[in-house]
N, C-alpha and C. Protein backbone atom coordinates (compact mmCIF):
# COMPACT_ATOMS: atom_id res chain seq x y z
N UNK A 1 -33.58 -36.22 15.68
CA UNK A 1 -33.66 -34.87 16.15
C UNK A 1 -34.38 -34.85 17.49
N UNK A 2 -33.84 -34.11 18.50
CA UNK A 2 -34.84 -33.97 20.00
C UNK A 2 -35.60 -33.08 19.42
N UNK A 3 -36.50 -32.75 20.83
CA UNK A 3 -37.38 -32.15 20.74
C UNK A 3 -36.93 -30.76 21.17
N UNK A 4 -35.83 -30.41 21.60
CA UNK A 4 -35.20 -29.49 22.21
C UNK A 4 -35.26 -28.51 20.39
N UNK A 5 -34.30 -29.30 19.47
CA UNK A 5 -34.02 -29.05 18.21
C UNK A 5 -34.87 -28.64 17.28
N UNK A 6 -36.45 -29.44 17.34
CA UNK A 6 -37.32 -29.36 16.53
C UNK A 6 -38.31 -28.14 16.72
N UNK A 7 -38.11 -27.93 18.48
CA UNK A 7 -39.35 -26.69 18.84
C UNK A 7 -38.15 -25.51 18.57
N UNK A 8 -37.05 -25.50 18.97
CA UNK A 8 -35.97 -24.08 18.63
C UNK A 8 -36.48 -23.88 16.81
N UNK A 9 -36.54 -24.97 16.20
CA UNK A 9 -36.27 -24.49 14.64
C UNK A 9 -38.06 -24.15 14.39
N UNK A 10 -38.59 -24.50 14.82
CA UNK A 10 -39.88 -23.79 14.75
C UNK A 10 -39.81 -22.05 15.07
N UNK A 11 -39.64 -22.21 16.08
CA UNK A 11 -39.21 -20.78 16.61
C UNK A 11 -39.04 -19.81 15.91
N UNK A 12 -37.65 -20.77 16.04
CA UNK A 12 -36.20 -19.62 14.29
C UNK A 12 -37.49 -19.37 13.42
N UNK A 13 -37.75 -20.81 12.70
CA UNK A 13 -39.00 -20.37 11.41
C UNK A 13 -40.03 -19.15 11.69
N UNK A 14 -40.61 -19.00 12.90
CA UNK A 14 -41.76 -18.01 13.44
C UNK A 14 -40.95 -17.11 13.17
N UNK A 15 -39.93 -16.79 13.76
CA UNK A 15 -39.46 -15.47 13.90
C UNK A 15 -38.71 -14.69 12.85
N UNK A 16 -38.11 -15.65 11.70
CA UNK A 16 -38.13 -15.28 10.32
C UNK A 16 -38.84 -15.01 9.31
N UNK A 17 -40.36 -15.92 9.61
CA UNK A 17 -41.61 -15.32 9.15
C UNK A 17 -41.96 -14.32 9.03
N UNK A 18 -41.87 -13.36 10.56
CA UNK A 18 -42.68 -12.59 11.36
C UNK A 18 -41.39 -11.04 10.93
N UNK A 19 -40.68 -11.32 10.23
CA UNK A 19 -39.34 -10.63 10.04
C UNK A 19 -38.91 -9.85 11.06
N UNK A 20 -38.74 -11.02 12.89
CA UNK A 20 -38.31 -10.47 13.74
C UNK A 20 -37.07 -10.76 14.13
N UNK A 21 -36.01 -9.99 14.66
CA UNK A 21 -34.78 -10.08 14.52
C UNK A 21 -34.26 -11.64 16.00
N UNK A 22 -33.80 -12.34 15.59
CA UNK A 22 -33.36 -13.85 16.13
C UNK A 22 -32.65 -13.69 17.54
N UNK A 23 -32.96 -13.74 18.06
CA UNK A 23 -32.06 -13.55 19.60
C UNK A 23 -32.85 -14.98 20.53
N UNK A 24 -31.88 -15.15 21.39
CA UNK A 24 -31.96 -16.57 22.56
C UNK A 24 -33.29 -15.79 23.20
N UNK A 25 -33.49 -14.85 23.99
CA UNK A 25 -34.27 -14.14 24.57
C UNK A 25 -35.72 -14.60 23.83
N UNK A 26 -36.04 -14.50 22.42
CA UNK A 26 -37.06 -14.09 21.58
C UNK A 26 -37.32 -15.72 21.31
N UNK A 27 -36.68 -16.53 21.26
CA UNK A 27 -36.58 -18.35 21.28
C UNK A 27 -37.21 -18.61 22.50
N UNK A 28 -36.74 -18.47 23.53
CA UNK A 28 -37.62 -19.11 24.61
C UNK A 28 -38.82 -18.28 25.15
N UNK A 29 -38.93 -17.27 24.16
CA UNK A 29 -40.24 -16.34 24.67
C UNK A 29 -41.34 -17.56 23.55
N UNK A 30 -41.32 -17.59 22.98
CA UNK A 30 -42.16 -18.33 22.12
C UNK A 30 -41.94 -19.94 22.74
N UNK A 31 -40.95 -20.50 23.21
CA UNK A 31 -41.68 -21.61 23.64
C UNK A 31 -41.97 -21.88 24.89
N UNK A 32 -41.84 -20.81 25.46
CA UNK A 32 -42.65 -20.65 26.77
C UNK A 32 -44.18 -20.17 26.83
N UNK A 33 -45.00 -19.62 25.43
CA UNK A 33 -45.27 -19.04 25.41
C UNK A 33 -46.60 -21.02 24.65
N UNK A 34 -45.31 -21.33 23.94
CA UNK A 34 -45.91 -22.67 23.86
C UNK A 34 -45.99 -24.06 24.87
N UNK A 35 -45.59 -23.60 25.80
CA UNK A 35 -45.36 -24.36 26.95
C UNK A 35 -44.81 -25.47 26.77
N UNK A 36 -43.56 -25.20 26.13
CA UNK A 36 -42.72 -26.13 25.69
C UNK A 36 -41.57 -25.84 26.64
N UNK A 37 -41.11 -27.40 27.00
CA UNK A 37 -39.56 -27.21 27.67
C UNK A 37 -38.88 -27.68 27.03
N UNK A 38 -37.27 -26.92 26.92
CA UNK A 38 -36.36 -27.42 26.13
C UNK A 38 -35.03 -27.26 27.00
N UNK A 39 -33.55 -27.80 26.88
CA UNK A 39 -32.60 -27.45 27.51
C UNK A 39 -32.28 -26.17 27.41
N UNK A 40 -31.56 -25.93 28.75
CA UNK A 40 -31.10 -24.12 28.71
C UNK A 40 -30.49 -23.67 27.19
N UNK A 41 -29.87 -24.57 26.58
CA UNK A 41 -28.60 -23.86 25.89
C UNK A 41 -29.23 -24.05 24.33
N UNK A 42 -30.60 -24.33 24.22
CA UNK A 42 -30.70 -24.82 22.45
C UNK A 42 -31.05 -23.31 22.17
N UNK A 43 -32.17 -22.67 22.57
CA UNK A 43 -32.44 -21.19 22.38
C UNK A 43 -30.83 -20.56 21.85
N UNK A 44 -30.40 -20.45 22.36
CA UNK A 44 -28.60 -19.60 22.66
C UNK A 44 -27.94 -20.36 21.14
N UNK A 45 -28.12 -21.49 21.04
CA UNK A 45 -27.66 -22.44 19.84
C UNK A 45 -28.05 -21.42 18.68
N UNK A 46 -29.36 -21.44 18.44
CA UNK A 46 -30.14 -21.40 17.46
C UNK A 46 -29.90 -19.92 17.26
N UNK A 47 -30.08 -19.23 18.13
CA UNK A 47 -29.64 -17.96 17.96
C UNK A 47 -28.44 -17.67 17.48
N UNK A 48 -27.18 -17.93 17.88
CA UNK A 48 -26.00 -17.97 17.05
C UNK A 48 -26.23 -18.11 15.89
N UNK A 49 -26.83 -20.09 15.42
CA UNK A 49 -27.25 -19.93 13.91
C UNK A 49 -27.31 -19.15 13.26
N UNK A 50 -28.78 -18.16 13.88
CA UNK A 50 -29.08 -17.07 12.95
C UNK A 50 -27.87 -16.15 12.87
N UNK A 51 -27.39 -15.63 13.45
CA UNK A 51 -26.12 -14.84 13.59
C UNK A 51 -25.39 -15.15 12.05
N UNK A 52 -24.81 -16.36 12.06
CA UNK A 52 -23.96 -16.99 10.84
C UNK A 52 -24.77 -17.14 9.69
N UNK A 53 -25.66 -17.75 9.57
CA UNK A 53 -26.21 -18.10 8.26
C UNK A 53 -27.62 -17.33 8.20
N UNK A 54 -28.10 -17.09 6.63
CA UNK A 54 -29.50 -16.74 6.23
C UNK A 54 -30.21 -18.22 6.37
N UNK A 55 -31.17 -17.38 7.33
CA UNK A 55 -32.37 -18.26 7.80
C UNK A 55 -33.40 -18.52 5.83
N UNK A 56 -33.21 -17.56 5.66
CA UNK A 56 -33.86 -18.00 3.97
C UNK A 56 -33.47 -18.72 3.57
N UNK A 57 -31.77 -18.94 3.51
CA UNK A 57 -31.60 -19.98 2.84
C UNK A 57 -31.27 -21.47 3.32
N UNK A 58 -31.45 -21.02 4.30
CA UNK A 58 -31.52 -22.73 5.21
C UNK A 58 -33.01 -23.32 4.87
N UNK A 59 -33.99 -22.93 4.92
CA UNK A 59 -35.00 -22.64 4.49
C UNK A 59 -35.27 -23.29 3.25
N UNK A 60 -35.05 -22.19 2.34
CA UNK A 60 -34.53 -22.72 0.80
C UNK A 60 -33.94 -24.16 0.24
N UNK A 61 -32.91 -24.17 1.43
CA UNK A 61 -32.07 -25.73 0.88
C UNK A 61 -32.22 -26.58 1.51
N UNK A 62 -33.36 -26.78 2.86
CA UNK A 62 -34.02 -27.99 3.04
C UNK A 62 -35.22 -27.87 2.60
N UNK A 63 -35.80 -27.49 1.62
CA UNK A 63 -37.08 -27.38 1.03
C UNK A 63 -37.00 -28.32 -0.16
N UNK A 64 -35.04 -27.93 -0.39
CA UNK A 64 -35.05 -28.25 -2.10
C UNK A 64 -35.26 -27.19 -3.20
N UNK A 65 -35.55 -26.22 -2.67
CA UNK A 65 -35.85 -24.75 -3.14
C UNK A 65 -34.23 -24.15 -3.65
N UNK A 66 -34.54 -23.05 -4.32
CA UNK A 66 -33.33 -22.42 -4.69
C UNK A 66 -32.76 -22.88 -6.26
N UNK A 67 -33.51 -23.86 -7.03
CA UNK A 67 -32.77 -24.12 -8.09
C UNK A 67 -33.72 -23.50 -8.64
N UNK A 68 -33.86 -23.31 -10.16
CA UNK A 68 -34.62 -22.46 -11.14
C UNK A 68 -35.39 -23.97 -11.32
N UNK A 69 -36.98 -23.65 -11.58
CA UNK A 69 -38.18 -24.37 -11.87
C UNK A 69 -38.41 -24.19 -13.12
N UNK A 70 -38.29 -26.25 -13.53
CA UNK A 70 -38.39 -26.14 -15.19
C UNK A 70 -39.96 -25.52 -15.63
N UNK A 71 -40.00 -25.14 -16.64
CA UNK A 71 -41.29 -24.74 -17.01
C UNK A 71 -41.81 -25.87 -18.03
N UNK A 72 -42.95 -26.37 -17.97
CA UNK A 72 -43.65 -27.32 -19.43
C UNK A 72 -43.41 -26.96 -20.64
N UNK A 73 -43.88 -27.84 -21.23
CA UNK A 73 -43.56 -27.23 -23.09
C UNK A 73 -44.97 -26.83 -23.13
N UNK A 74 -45.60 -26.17 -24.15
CA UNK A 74 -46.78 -25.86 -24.12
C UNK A 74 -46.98 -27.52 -25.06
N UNK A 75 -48.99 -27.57 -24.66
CA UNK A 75 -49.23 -28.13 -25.24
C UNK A 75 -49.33 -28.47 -26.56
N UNK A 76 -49.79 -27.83 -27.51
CA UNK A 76 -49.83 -27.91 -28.40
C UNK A 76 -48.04 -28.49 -29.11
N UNK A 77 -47.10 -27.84 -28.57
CA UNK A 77 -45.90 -28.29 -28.90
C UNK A 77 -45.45 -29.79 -29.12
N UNK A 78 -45.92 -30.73 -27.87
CA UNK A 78 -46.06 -31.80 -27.09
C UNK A 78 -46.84 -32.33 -27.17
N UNK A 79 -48.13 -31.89 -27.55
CA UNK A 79 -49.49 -32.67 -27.73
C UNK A 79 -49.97 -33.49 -26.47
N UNK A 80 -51.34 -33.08 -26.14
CA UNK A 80 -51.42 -33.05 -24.45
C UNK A 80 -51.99 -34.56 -24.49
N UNK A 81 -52.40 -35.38 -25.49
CA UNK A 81 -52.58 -36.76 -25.48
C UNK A 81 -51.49 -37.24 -25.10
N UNK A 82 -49.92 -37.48 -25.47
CA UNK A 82 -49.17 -38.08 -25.51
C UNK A 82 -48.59 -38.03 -24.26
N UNK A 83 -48.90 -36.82 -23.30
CA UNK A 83 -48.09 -36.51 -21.74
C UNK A 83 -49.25 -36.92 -21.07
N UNK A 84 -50.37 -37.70 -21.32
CA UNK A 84 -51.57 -37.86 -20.79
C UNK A 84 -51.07 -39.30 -20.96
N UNK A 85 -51.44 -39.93 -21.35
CA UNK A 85 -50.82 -41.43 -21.82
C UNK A 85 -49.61 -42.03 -20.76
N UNK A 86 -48.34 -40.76 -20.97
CA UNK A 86 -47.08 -40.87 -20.64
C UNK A 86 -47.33 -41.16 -18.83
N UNK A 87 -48.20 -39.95 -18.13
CA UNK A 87 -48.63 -40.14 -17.31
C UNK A 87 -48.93 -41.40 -16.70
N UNK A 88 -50.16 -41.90 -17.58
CA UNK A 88 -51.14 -42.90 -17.15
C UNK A 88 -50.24 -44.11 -16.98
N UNK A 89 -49.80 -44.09 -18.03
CA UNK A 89 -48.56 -45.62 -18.11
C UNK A 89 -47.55 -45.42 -16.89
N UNK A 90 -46.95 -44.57 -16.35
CA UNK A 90 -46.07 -44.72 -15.16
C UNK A 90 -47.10 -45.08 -13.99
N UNK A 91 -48.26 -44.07 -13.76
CA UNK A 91 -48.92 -44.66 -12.73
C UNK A 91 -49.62 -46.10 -12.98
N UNK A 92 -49.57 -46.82 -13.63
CA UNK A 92 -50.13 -48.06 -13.94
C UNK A 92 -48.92 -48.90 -13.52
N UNK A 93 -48.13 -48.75 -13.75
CA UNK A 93 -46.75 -49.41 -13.62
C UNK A 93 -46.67 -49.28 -12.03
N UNK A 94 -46.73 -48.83 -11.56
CA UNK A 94 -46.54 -48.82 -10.09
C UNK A 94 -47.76 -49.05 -9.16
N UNK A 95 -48.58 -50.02 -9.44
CA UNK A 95 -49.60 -51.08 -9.03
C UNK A 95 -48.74 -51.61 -7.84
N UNK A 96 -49.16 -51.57 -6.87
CA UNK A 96 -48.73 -52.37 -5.51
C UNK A 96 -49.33 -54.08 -5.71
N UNK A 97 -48.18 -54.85 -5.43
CA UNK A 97 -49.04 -56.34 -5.11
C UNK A 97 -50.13 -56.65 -4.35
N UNK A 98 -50.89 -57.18 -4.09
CA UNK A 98 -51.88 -57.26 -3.33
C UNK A 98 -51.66 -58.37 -2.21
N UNK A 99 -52.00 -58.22 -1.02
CA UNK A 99 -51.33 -58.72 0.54
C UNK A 99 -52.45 -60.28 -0.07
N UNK A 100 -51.71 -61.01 0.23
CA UNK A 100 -52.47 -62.46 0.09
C UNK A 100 -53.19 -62.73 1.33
N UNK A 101 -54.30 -63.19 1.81
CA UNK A 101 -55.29 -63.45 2.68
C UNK A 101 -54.94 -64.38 3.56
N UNK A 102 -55.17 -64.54 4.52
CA UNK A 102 -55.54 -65.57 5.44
C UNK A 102 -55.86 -66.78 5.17
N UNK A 103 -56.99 -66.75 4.09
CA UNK A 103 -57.65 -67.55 3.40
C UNK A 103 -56.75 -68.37 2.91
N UNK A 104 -56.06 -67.78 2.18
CA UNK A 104 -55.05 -69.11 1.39
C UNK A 104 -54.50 -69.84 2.25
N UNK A 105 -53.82 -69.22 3.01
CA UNK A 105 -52.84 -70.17 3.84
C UNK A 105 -53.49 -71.05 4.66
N UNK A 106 -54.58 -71.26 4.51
CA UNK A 106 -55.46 -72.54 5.20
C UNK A 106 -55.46 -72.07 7.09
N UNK A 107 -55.58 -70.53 7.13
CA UNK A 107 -55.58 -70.44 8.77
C UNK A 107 -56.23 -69.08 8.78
N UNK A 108 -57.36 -68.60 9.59
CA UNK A 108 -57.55 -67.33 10.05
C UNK A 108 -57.36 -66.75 11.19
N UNK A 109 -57.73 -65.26 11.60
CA UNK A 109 -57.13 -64.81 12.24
C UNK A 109 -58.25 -65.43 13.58
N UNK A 110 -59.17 -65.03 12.95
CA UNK A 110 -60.99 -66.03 13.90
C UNK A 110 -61.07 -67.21 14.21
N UNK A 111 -60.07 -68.03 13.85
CA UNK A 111 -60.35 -69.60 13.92
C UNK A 111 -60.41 -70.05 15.35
């Protein structure tokens, strides 16, 4: 992604925040405003965007957002030892190797 791309979608984001209506004009007021330079034509881009698609849900579906959020079982159902455990054992399992030393290989970095 340029940087042309990354400061316009900031923008877009500000100005969907701010629930102000998306225009090229209102894009390079804000990154002028950030003293950002970008090519003439990404403002004008991005603005179209908004034109075509909901900025929410662009939003939404690079977030990963938009599907329904499972809910837990209650504890008592599940018994909070056993998802405690369940826990502990995956993060144990994923122990990183440990970087072997200098030392072994009969050479340092100081020698």
């Amino acid at each position: 992604m340029s940087l042309g791309e990354v400061a316009c979608s900031y923008s877009l984001t500000i100005l969907h925040d701010d629930n102000i209506f998306v225009t090229g004009d209102k894009i390079s007021s804000l990154l002028k405003a950030a003293n950002v330079e970008v090519e003439a034509y990404w403002p004008s881009l991005f603005a179209k965007l908004a034109e075509k698609r909901s900025i929410g849900d662009l939003i939404s579906s690079a977030a990963g957002g938009g599907a329904p959020v499972a809910v837990a079982a209650p504890a008592a159902a599940v018994g909070a030892g056993s998802a405690a455990a369940a826990y502990a054992a995956r993060t144990e399992e994923k122990e990183e190797p440990k970087a072997e030393s200098d030392d072994k290989m009969g050479f340092s970095l100081f020698d």
